[in-house]
Structures are given as structure tokens and as C-alpha cells.
C-alpha atoms as a PDB file:
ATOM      1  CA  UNK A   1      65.972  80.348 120.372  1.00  0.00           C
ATOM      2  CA  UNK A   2      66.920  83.172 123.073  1.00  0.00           C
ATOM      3  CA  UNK A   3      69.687  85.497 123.063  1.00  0.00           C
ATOM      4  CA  UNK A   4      71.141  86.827 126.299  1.00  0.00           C
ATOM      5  CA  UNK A   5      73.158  89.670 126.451  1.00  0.00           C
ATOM      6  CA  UNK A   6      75.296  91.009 129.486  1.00  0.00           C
ATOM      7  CA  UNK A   7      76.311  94.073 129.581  1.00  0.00           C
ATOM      8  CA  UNK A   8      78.083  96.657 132.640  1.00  0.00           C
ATOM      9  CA  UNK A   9      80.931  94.336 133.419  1.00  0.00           C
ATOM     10  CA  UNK A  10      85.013  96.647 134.084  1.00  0.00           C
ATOM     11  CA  UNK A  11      87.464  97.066 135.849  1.00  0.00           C
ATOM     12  CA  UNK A  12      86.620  99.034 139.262  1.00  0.00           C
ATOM     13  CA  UNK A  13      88.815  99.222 142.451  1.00  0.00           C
ATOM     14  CA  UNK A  14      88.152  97.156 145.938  1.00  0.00           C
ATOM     15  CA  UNK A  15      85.054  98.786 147.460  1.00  0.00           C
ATOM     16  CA  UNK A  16      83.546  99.797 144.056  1.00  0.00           C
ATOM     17  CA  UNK A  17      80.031  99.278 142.475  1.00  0.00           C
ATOM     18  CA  UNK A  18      78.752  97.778 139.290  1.00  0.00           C
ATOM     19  CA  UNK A  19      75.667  97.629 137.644  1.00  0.00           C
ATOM     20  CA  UNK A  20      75.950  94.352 135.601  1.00  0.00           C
ATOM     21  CA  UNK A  21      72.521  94.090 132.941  1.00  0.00           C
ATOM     22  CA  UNK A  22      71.271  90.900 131.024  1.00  0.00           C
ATOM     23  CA  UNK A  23      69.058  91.442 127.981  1.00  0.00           C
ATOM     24  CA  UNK A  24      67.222  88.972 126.044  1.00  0.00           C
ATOM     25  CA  UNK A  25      66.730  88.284 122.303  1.00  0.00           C
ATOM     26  CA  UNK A  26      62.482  88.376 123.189  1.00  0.00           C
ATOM     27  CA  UNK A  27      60.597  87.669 126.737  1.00  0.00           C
ATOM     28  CA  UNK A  28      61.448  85.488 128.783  1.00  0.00           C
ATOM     29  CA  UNK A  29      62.064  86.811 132.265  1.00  0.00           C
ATOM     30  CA  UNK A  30      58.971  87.036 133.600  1.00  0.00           C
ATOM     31  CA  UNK A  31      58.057  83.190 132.341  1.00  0.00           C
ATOM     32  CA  UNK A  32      61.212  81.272 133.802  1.00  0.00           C
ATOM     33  CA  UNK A  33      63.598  82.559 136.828  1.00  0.00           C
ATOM     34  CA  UNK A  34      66.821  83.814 136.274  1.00  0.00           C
ATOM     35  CA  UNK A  35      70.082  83.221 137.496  1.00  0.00           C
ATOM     36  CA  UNK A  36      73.378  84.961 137.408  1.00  0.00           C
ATOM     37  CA  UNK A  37      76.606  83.276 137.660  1.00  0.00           C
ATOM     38  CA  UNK A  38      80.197  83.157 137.582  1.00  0.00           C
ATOM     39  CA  UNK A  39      83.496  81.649 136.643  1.00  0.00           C
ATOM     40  CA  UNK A  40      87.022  82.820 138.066  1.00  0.00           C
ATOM     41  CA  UNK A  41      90.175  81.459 136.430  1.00  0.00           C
ATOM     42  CA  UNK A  42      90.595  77.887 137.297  1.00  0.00           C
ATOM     43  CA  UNK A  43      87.426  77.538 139.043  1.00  0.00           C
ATOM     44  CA  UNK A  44      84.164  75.574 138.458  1.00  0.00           C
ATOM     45  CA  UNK A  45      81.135  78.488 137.217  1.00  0.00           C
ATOM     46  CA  UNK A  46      78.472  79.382 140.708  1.00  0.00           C
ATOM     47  CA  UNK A  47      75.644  80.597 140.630  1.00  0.00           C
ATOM     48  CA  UNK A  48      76.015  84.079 142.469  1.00  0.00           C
ATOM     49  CA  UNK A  49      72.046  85.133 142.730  1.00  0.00           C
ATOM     50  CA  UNK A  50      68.948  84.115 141.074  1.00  0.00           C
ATOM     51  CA  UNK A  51      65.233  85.513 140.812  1.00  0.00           C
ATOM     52  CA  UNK A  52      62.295  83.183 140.500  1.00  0.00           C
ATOM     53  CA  UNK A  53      59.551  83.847 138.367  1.00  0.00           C
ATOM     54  CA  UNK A  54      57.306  84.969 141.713  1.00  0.00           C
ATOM     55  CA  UNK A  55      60.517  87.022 142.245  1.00  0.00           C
ATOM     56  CA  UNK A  56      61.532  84.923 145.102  1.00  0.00           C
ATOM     57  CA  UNK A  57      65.054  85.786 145.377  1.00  0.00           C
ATOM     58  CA  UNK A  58      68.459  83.854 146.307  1.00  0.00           C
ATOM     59  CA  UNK A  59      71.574  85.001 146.978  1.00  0.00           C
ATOM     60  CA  UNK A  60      75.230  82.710 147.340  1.00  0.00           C
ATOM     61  CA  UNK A  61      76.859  83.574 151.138  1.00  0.00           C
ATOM     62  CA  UNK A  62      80.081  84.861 149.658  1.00  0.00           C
ATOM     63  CA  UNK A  63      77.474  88.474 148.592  1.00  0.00           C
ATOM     64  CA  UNK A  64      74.703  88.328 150.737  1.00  0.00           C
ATOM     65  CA  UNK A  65      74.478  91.799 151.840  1.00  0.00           C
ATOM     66  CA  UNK A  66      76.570  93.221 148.848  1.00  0.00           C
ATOM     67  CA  UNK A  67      74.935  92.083 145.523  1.00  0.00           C
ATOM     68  CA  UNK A  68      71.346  92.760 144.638  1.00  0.00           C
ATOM     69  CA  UNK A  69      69.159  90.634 142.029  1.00  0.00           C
ATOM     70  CA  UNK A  70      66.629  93.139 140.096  1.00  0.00           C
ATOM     71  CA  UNK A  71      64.243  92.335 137.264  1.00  0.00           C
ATOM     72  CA  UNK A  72      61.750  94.569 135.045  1.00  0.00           C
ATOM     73  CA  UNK A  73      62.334  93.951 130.916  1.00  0.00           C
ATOM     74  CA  UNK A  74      66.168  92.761 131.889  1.00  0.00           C
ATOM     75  CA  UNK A  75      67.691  91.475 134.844  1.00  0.00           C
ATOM     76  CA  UNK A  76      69.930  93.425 136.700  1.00  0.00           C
ATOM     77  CA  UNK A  77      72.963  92.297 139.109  1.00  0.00           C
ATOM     78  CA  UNK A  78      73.854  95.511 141.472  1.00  0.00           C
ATOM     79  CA  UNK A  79      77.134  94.584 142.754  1.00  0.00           C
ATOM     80  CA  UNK A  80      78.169  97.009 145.732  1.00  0.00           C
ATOM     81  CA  UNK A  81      81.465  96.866 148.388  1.00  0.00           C
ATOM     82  CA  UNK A  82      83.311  94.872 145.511  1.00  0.00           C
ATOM     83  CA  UNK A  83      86.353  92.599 146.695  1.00  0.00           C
ATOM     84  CA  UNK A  84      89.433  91.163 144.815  1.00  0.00           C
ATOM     85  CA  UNK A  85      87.986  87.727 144.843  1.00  0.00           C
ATOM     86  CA  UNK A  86      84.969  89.398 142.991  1.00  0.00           C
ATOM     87  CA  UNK A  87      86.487  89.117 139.832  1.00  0.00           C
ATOM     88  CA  UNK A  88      85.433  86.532 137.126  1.00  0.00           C
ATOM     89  CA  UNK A  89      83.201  86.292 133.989  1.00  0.00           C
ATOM     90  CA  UNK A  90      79.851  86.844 134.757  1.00  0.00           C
ATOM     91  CA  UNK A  91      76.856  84.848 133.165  1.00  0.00           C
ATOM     92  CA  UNK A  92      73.271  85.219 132.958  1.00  0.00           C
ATOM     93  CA  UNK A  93      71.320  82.263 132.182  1.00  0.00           C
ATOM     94  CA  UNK A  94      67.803  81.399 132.005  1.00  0.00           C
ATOM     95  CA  UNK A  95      66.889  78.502 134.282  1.00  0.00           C
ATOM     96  CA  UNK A  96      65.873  75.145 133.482  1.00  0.00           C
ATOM     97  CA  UNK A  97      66.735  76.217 129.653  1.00  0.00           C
ATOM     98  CA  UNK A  98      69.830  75.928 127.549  1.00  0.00           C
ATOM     99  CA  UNK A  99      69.966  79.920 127.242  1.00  0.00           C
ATOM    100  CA  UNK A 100      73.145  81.565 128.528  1.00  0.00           C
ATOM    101  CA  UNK A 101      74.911  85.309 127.690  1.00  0.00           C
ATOM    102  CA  UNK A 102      78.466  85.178 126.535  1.00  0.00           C
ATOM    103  CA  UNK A 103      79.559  86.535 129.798  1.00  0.00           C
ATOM    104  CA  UNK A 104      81.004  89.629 130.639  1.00  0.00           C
ATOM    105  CA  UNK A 105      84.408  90.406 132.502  1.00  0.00           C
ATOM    106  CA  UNK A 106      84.481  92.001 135.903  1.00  0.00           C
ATOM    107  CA  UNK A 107      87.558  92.912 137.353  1.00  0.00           C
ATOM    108  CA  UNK A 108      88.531  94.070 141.203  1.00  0.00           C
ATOM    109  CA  UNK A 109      91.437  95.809 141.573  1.00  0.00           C
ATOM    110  CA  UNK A 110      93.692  98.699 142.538  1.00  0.00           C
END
């Protein structure tokens, strides 16, 4: 069994950064790809950016340009020119496994 943990998730205003960080229980991340997702209020959960295990990377339309997938010993989701529409609970989850964090709140607003 894995644990995830996210971490760096706030409140910041429209056009603010976050560095949101996924830890795991023991190594993983350099064995399967690695996908962050996540889930606004009333919405189904998306997957916002992933990393493969070559480090291929993949990013959803709605943050191409703003959000950046990273990977060393965690993986990393650098979130940059933040909107309103931003905000949900963010997920990291281990792909093609049951593993997923618990999700951590990030919040756009002034």
C-alpha cells in the first residue's frame, strides 16, 4: 500500500501562483506516471496534468501555458496566472493504481 500526500494548496488572489507538492508513503514515481487532478463543487474530478514515467508530459487546455507538471522524489504542480474557475480540491494519483492523496483545497479569489 502507497500513501500520497498533497501538500501547498490556499487561498491566493486571481493572477496568483501556487506550488502544489504530492509525496508518497515509498517510491513510486519514477515506476508508474503520475497524474494530478481536480474536483470543483458539483463537478465530475479532471485530470489537470500528468507525467509519464519517460516524463512525457500532458497538460488539460483549460492550463496549458499556466500550470507546470514537475517530478524528482515528489511531484510537483506549479500553478501560475491563477483564475476564479481555478479553484477545487486537488488530487494526486498514481496511474493505473488505486493510490490517490486526500486532496488539498485551492482557492482563487479576491
Amino acid at each position: 500500500q502507497v500513501q500520497l500526500v498533497e501538500s501547498g494548496g490556499g487561498l491566493v488572489q486571481p493572477g496568483g501562483s501556487l506550488r502544489l507538492s504530492c509525496t508518497a508513503s515509498r517510491s513510486i514515481f519514477r515506476v508508474y506516471g503520475v497524474g494530478w487532478y481536480r474536483q470543483a463543487p458539483g463537478k465530475q474530478r479532471e485530470l489537470v496534468a500528468s507525467i509519464t514515467r519517460g516524463a512525457n508530459t500532458n497538460y488539460a487546455d483549460s492550463v496549458k501555458g499556466r500550470f507546470t507538471i514537475s517530478r524528482d522524489n515528489a511531484v510537483y504542480l506549479q500553478m501560475n496566472s491563477l483564475k476564479p474557475e481555478d479553484t477545487a480540491v486537488y488530487y494526486c494519483h498514481v496511474l493505473n493504481t488505486d493510490y490517490w492523496g486526500q486532496g488539498t483545497q485551492v482557492t482563487v479569489s479576491s
